[in-house]
Protein backbone atom coordinates (compact mmCIF):
# COMPACT_ATOMS: atom_id res chain seq x y z
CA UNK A 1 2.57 -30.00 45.82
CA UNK A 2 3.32 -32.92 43.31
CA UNK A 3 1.78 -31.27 40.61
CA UNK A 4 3.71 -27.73 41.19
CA UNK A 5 6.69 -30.11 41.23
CA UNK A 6 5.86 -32.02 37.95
CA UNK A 7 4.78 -28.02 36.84
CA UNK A 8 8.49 -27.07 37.70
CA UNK A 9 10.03 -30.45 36.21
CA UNK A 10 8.23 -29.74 32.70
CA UNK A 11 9.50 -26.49 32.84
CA UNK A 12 12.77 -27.02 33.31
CA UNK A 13 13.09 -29.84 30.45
CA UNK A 14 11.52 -27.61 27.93
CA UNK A 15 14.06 -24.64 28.46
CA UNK A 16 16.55 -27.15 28.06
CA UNK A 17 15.60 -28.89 24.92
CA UNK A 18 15.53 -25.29 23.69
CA UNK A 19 18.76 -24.84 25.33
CA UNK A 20 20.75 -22.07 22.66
CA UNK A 21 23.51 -19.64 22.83
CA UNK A 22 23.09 -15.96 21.49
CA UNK A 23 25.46 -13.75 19.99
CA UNK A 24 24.56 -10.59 18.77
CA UNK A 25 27.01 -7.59 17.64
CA UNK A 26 25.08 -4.54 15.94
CA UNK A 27 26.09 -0.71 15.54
CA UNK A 28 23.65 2.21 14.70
CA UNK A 29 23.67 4.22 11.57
CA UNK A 30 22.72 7.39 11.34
CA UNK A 31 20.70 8.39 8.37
CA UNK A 32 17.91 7.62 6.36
CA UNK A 33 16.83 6.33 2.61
CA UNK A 34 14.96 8.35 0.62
CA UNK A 35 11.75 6.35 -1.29
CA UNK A 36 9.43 9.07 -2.59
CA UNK A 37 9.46 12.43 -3.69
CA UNK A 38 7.30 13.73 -0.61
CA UNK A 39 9.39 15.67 1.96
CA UNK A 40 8.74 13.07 4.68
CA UNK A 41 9.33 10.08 2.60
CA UNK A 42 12.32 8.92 4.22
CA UNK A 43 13.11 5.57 6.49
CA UNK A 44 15.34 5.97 8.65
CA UNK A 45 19.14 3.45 8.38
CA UNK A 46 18.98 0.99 10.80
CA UNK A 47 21.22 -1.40 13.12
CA UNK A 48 23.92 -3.34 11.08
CA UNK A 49 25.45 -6.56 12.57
CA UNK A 50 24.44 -10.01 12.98
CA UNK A 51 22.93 -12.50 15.59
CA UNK A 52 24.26 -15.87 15.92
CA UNK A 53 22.42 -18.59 17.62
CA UNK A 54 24.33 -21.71 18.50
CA UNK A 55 22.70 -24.88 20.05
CA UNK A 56 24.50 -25.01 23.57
CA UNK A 57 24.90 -28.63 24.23
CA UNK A 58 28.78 -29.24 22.74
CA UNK A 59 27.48 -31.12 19.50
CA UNK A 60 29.26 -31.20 16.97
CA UNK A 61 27.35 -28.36 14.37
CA UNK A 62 25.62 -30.11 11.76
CA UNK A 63 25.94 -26.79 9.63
CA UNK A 64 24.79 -23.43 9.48
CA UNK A 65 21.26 -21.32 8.69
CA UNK A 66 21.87 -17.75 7.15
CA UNK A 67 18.96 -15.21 6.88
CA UNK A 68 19.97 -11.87 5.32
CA UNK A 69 18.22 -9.23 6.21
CA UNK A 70 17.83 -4.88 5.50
CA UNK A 71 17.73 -4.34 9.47
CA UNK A 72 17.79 -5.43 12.91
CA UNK A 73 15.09 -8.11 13.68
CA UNK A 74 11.94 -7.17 15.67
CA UNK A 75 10.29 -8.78 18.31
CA UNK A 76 7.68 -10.27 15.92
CA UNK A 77 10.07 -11.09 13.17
CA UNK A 78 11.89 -13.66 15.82
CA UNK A 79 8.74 -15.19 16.54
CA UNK A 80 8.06 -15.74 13.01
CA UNK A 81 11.45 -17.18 12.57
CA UNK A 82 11.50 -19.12 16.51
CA UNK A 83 10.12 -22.47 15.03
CA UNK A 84 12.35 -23.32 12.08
CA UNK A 85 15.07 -21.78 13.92
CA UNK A 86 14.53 -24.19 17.64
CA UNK A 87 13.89 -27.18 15.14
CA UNK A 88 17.27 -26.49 13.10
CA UNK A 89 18.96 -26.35 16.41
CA UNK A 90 17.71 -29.70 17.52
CA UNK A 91 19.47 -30.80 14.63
CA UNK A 92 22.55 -28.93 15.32
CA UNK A 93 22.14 -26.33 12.86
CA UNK A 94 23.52 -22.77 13.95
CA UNK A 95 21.29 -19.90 12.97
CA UNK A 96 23.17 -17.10 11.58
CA UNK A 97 21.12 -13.50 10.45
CA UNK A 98 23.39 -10.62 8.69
CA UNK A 99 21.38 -7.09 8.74
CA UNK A 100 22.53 -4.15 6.58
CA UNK A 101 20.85 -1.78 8.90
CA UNK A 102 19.32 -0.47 4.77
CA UNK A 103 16.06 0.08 4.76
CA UNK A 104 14.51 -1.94 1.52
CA UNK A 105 17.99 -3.09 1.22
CA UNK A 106 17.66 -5.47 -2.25
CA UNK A 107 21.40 -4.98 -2.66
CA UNK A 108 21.31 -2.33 -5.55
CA UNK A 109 25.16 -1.48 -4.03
CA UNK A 110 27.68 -4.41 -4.25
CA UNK A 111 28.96 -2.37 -0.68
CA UNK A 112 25.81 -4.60 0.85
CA UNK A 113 26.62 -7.54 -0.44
CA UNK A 114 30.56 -6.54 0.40
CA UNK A 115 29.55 -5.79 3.94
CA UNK A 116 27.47 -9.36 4.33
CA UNK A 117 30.60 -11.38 2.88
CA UNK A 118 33.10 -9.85 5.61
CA UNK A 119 30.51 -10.37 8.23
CA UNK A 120 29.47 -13.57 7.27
CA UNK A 121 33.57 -15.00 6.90
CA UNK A 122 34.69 -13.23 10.55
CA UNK A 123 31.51 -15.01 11.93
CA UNK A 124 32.52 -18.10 10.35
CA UNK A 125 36.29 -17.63 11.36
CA UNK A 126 35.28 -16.46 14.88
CA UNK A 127 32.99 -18.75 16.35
CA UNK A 128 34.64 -21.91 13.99
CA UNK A 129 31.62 -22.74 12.16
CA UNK A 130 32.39 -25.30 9.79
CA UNK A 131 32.08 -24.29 5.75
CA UNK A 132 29.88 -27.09 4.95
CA UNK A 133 25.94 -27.50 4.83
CA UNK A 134 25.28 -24.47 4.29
CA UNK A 135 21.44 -23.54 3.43
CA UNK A 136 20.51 -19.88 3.07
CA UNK A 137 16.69 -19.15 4.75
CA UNK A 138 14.78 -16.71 2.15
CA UNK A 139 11.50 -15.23 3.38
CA UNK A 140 10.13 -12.56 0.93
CA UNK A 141 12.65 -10.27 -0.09
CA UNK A 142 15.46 -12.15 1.46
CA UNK A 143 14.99 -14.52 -0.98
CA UNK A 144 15.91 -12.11 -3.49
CA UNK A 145 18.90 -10.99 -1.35
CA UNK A 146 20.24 -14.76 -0.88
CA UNK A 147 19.75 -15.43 -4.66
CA UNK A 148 21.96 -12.10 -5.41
CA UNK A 149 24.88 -13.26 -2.88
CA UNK A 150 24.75 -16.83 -4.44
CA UNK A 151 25.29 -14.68 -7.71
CA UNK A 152 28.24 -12.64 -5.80
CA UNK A 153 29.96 -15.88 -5.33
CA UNK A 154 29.75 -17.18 -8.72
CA UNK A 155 31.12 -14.16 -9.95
CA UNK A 156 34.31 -14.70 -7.83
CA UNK A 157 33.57 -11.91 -5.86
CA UNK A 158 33.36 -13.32 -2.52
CA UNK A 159 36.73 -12.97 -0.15
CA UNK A 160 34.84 -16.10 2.18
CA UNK A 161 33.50 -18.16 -0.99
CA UNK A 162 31.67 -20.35 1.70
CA UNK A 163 30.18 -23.92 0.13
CA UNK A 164 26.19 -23.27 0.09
CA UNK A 165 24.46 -26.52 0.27
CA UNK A 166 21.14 -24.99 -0.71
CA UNK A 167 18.36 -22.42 -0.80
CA UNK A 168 14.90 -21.97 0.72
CA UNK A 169 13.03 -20.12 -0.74
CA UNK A 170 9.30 -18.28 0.04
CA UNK A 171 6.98 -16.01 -1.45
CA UNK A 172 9.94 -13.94 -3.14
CA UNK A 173 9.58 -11.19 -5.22
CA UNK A 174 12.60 -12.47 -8.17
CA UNK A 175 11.64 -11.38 -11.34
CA UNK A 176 11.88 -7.36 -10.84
CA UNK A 177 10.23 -7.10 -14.38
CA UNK A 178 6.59 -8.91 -13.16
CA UNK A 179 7.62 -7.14 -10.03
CA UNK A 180 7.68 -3.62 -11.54
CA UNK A 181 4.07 -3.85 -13.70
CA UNK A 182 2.47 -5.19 -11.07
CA UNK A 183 3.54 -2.21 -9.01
CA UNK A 184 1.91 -0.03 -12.09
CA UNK A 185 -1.00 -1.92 -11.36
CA UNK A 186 -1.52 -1.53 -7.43
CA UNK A 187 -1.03 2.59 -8.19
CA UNK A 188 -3.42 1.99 -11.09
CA UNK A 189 -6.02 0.25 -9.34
CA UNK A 190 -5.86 1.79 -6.16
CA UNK A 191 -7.31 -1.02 -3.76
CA UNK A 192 -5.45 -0.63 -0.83
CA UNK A 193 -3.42 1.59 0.69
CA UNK A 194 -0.59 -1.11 1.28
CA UNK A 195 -0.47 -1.82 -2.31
CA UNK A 196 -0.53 1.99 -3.50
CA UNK A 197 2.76 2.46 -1.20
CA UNK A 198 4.54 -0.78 -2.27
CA UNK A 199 3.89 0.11 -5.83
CA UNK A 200 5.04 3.71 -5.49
CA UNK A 201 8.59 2.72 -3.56
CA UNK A 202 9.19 -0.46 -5.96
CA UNK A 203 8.96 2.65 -9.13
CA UNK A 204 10.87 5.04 -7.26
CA UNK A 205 13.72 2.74 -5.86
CA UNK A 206 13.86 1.44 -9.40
CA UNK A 207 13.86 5.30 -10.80
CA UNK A 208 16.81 6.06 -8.46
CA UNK A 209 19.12 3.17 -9.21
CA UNK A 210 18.40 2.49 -13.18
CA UNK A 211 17.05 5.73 -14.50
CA UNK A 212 15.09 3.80 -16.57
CA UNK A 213 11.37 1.28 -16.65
CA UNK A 214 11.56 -2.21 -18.73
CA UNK A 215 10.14 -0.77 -21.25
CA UNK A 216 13.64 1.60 -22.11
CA UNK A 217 15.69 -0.67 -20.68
CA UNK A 218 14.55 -3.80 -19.77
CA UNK A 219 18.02 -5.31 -19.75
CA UNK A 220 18.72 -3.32 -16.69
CA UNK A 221 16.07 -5.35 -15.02
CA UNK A 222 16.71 -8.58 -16.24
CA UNK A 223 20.54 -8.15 -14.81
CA UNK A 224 19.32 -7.18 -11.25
CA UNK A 225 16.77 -10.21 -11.41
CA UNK A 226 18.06 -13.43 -10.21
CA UNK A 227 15.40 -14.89 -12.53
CA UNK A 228 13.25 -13.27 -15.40
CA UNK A 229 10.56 -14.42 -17.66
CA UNK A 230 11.64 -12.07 -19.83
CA UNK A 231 15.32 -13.81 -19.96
CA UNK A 232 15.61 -14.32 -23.77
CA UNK A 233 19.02 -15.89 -23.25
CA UNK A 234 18.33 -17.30 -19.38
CA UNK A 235 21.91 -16.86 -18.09
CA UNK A 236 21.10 -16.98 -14.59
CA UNK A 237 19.69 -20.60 -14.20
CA UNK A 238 23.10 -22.08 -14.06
CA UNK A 239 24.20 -20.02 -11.05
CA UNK A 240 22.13 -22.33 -8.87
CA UNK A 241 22.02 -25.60 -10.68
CA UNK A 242 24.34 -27.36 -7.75
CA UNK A 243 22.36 -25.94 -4.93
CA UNK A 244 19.27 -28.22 -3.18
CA UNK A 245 16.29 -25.60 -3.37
CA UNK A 246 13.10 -25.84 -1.79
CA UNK A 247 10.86 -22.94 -3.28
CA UNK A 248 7.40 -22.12 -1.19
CA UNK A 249 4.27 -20.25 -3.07
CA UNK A 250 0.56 -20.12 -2.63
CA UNK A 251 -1.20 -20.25 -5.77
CA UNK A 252 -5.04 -19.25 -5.40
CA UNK A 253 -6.89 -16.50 -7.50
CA UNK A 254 -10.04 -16.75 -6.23
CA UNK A 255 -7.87 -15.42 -2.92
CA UNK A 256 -6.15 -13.01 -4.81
CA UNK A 257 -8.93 -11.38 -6.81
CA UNK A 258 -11.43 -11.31 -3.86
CA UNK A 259 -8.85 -10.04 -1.35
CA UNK A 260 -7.18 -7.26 -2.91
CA UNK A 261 -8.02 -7.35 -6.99
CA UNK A 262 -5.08 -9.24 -8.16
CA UNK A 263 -4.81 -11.79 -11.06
CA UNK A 264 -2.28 -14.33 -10.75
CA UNK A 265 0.75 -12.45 -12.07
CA UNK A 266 0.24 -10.23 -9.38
CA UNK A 267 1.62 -12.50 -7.07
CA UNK A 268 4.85 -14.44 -6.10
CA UNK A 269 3.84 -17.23 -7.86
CA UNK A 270 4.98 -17.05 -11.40
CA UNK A 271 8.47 -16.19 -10.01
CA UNK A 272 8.49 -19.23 -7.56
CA UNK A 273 7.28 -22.11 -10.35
CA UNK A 274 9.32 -20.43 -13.24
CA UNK A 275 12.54 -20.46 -10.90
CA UNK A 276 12.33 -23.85 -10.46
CA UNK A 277 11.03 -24.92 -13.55
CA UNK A 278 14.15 -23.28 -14.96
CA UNK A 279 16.04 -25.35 -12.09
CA UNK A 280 14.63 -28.70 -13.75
CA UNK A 281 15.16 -27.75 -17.25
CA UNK A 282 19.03 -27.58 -16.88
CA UNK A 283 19.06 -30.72 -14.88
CA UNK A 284 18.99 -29.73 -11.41
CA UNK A 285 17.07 -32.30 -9.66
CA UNK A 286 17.64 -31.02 -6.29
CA UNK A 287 14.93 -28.41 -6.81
CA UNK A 288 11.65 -28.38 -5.68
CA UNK A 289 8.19 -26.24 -5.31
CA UNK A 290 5.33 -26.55 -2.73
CA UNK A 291 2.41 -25.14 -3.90
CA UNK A 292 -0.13 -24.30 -1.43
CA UNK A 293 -4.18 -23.70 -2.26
CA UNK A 294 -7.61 -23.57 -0.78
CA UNK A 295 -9.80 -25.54 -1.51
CA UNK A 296 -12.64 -24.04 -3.86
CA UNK A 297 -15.50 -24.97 -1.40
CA UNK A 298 -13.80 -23.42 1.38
CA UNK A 299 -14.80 -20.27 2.66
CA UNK A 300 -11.38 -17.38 2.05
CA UNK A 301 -9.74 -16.93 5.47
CA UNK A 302 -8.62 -13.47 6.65
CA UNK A 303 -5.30 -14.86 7.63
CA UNK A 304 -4.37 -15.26 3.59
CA UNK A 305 -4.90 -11.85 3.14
CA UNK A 306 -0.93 -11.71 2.98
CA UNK A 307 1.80 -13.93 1.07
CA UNK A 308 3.83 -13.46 4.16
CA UNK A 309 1.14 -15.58 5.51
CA UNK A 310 2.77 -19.16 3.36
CA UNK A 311 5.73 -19.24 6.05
CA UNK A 312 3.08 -20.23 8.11
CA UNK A 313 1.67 -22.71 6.67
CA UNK A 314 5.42 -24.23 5.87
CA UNK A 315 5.92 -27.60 7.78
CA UNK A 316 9.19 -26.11 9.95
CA UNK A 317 9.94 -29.85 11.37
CA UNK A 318 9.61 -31.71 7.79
CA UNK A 319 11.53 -28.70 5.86
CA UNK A 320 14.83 -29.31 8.38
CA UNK A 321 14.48 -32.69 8.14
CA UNK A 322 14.55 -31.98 4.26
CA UNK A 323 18.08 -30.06 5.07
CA UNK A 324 19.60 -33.08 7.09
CA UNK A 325 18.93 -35.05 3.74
CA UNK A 326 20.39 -32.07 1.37
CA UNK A 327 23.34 -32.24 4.00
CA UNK A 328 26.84 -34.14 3.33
């Protein structure tokens, strides 16, 4: 009986550690986004809205978490997120995620990034989150989609304006120039089927929006990317030079060539380190990239198959404490 008792008592002071308030308000749209040729190559539009988690013991917030995202959340996305997310609200971060309900939504249309500013200020206004410490949460592609909105801003575009503290950063896909020859390459080399489709949408979303490749009009490219290699003039740097970044690769061709073919600048990584290396060059000296590796006696593991796979290896409890310090 004690032990069902101490059972019960352990129970009941984990759900409350964890202790959160959800929001969620999301509308369906009807429709779908074309991103082939092929009759059936169509995803269907998704739920727009947000989800707002709070941290329900009457602290004071600390400041707010913003993931942008192209839809709705799954089950499995959460999970991913469930970590960083309960450890920011321990420190009395709310956790704020803004969906387009777009599928591949990398904010081509300023009506995305329109739509995520009106959401994001009612949210703010609504549920009186403070406009300070504000750090935006980019996994993959919402990296990109952060960076682009921190752009928005600068470009007085913004109707909130909100004061971003800083950006994290992992595994994105920034430089759309690298991005778009190294989706020539995966339809070139054909090793997987995962990389044949990625390469395929990333040439025919591009086709569709800029009627053009880098090599007409690589301009095009360079203006969409929140950071190029292939910057001659690097005009974006200074967008972000007063945010705190923390940028998140893994760096390993042995991985990449015996896993699915790839050299080096088939990867994330030459967009994470040149991001920030163009961070310290202008003086920012809030920026920072974790690299991670294997070690070249260890055997590959099947879980690193995927860059998604970096978020898990991120330190969730050391990166918020990182945010605390980046916080006024």
């Amino acid at each position: 009986m004690k032990r069902i008792f101490l059972f019960f008592f352990v129970l009941l002071f984990v759900q409350s550690s964890f202790a959160q308030k959800i929001i969620e308000e999301y509308t369906n749209q009807q429709g779908s986004l074309r991103y082939g040729p092929g009759e059936k190559d169509l995803l269907p539009y998704g739920d727009k809205g947000f989800t707002l988690v709070l941290p329900d013991n009457g602290r004071t917030l600390a400041g707010t978490v913003i993931d942008l995202e192209d839809s709705r959340l799954s089950a499995e996305d959460t999970l991913r997120y469930r970590e960083f997310r309960n450890e920011s609200l321990k420190r009395g971060f709310a956790f704020l995620t803004i969906a387009t309900g777009i599928p591949v939504d990398w904010y081509f249309s300023e009506n995305s990034l329109r739509y995520v500013d009106v959401v994001m200020k009612d949210t703010f206004t609504r549920y009186h989150l403070a406009d300070k410490n504000i750090f935006f949460l980019g996994l993959m592609t919402s990296g990109h989609r952060a960076l682009k909105y921190v752009e928005y801003c600068k470009q007085g575009k913004s109707v909130f304006n909100p004061t971003i503290r800083g950006v994290i950063l992992c595994e994105c896909a920034i430089d759309w120039v690298r991005m778009w020859y190294e989706g020539q390459k995966q339809v070139r080399d054909h090793e997987t089927a995962s990389g044949i489709f990625e390469g395929n949408l990333v040439h025919y979303l591009f086709d569709e929006h800029f009627k053009a490749t880098p090599a007409t009009a690589i301009n095009k490219y360079i203006e969409f990317s929140p950071y190029s290699y292939f910057d001659l003039e690097m005009k974006k740097p200074v967008l972000y030079k007063d945010l705190s970044i923390r940028a998140y690769t893994y760096a390993d061709i042995r991985y990449w060539f015996s896993a699915q073919g790839k050299g080096i600048y088939d990867s994330n990584y030459p967009d994470m380190s040149g991001f920030i290396n163009e961070q310290k060059l202008i003086g920012n000296k809030k920026a920072e990239l974790v690299v991670f590796h294997s070690n070249m006696d260890d055997s590959l593991q099947q879980h690193m198959r995927r860059q998604s796979t970096t978020w898990d290896l991120v330190d969730k409890k050391e990166l918020v404490e990182w945010m605390v310090g980046q916080s006024e």
